[in-house]
Protein backbone atom coordinates (compact mmCIF):
# COMPACT_ATOMS: atom_id res chain seq x y z
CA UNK A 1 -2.57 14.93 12.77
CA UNK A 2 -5.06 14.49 9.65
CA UNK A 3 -8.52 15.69 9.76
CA UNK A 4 -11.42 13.08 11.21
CA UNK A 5 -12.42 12.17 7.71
CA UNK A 6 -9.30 11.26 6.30
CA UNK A 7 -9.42 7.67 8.19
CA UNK A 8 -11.73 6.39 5.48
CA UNK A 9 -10.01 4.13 2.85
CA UNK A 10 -12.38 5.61 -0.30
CA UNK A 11 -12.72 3.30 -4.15
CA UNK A 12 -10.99 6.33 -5.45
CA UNK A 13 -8.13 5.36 -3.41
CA UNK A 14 -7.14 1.41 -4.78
CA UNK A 15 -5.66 0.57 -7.99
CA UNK A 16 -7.95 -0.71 -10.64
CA UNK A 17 -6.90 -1.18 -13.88
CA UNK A 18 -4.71 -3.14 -16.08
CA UNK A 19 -2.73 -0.29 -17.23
CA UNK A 20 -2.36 0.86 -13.73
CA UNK A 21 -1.27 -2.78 -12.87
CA UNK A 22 0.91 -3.03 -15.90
CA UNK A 23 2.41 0.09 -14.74
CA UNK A 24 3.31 -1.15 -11.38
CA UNK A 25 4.54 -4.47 -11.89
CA UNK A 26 6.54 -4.03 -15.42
CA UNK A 27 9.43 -2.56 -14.37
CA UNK A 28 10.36 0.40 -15.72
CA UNK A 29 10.07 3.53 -13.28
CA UNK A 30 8.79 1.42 -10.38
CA UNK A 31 10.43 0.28 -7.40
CA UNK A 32 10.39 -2.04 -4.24
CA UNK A 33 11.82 -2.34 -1.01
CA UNK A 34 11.26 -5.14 1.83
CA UNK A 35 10.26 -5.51 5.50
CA UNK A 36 9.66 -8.72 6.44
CA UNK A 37 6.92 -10.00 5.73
CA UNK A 38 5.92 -6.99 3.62
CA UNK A 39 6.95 -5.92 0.39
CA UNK A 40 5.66 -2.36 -1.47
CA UNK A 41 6.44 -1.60 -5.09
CA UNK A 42 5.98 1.93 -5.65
CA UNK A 43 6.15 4.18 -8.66
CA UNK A 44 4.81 8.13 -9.43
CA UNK A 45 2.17 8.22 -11.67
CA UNK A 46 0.00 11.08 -13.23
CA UNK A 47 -2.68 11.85 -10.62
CA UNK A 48 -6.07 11.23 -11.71
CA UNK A 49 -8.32 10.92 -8.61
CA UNK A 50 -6.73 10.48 -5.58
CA UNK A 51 -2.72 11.23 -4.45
CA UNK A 52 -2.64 7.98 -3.44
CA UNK A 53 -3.72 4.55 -4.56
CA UNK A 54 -3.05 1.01 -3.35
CA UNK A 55 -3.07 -2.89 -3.68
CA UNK A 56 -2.94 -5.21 -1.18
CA UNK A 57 -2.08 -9.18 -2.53
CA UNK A 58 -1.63 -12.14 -0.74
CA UNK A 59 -0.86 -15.09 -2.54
CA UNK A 60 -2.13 -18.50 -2.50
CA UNK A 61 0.98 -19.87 -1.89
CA UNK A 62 1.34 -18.42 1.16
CA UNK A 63 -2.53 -19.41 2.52
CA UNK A 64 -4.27 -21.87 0.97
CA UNK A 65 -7.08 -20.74 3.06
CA UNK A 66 -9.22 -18.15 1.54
CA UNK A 67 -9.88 -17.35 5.40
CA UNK A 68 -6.58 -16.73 6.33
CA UNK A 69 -5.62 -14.80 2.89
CA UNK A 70 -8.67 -12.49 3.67
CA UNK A 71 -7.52 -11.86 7.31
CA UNK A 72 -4.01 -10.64 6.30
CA UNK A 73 -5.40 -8.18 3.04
CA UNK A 74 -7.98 -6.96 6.26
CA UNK A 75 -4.89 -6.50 8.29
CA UNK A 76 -2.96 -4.63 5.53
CA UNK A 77 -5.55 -2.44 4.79
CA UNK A 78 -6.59 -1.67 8.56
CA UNK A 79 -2.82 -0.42 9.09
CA UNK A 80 -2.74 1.45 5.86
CA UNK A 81 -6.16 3.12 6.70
CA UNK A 82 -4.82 4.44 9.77
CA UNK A 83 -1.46 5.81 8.84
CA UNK A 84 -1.62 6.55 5.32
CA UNK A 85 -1.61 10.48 6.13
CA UNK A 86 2.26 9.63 6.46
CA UNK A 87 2.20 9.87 2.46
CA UNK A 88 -1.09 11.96 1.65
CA UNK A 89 0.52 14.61 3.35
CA UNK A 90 4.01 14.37 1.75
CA UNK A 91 2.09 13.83 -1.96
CA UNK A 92 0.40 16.93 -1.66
CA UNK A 93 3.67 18.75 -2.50
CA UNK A 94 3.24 17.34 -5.99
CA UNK A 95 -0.47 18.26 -7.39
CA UNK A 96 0.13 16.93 -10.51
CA UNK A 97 1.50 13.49 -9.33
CA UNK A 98 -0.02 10.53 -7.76
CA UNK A 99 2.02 7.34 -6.01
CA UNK A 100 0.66 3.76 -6.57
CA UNK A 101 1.45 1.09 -4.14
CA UNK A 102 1.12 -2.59 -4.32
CA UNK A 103 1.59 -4.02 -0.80
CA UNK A 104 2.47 -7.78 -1.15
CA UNK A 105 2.61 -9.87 1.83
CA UNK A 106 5.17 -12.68 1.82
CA UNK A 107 5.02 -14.84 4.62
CA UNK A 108 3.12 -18.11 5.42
CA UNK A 109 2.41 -17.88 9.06
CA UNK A 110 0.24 -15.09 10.69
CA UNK A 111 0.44 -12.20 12.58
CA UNK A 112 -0.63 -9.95 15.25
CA UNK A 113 -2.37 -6.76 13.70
CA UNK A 114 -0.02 -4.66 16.33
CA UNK A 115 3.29 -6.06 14.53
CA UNK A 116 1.71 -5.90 11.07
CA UNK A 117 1.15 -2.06 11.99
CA UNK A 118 4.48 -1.36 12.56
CA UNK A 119 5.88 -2.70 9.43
CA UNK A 120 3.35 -0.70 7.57
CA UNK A 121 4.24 2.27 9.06
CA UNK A 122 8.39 1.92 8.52
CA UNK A 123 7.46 0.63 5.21
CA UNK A 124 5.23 4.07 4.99
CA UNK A 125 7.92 6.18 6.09
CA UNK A 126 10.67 5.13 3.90
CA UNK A 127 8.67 5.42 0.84
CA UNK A 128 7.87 8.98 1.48
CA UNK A 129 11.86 9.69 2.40
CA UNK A 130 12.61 8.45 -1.23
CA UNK A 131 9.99 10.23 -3.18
């Protein structure tokens, strides 16, 4: 179980950047995989601040609502925050690595935090079986 601290989800730990970004999303040495409605594209970076580093997008084709696309990124995060020490703990094997995510949500209905949870976590716990 990770220390009490680790439940925090820091600045350190999102992607900023357009080169980060650029990194992510041009091909290349990342890749994705799927669990509907979630989709993560993944790739190993050099590690700079923290092991690990997200993005959460939901588009505006899937919510028109600004309401409703702030609920799901809340829900995305929330689930992240609390199980992220699945890959944290698996990334500090490499020290001189760090993994980027990009968590894309690809539905246009909502749902319950409890289900969104779960695909986070599978989704979680593949990624760190591949790296």
């Amino acid at each position: 179980m990770p220390a009490a601290g680790s439940f925090t989800l820091d600045k350190e730990e999102r992607v900023t950047g357009r080169i980060l970004v650029e990194t992510l999303f041009g091909g290349g040495e990342s890749r994705s995989m799927s669990y509907y409605p979630l989709r993560v594209v993944y790739c190993l970076t050099q590690r700079q601040t923290a092991p690990v580093r997200i993005l959460v997008s939901v588009p505006k084709r899937c919510f028109k609502s600004a309401v409703k696309r702030n609920r799901v990124k809340r829900q995305l995060r929330e689930a992240y925050r609390k199980n992220k020490h699945l890959l944290t703990e698996r990334m500090e094997a490499l020290p001189d690595k760090a993994l980027a995510l990009a968590f894309i949500w690809m539905e246009n209905r909502l749902r319950d935090s409890s289900e969104v949870e779960s695909r986070m976590v599978s989704l979680l716990v593949r990624v760190s079986e591949r790296l």
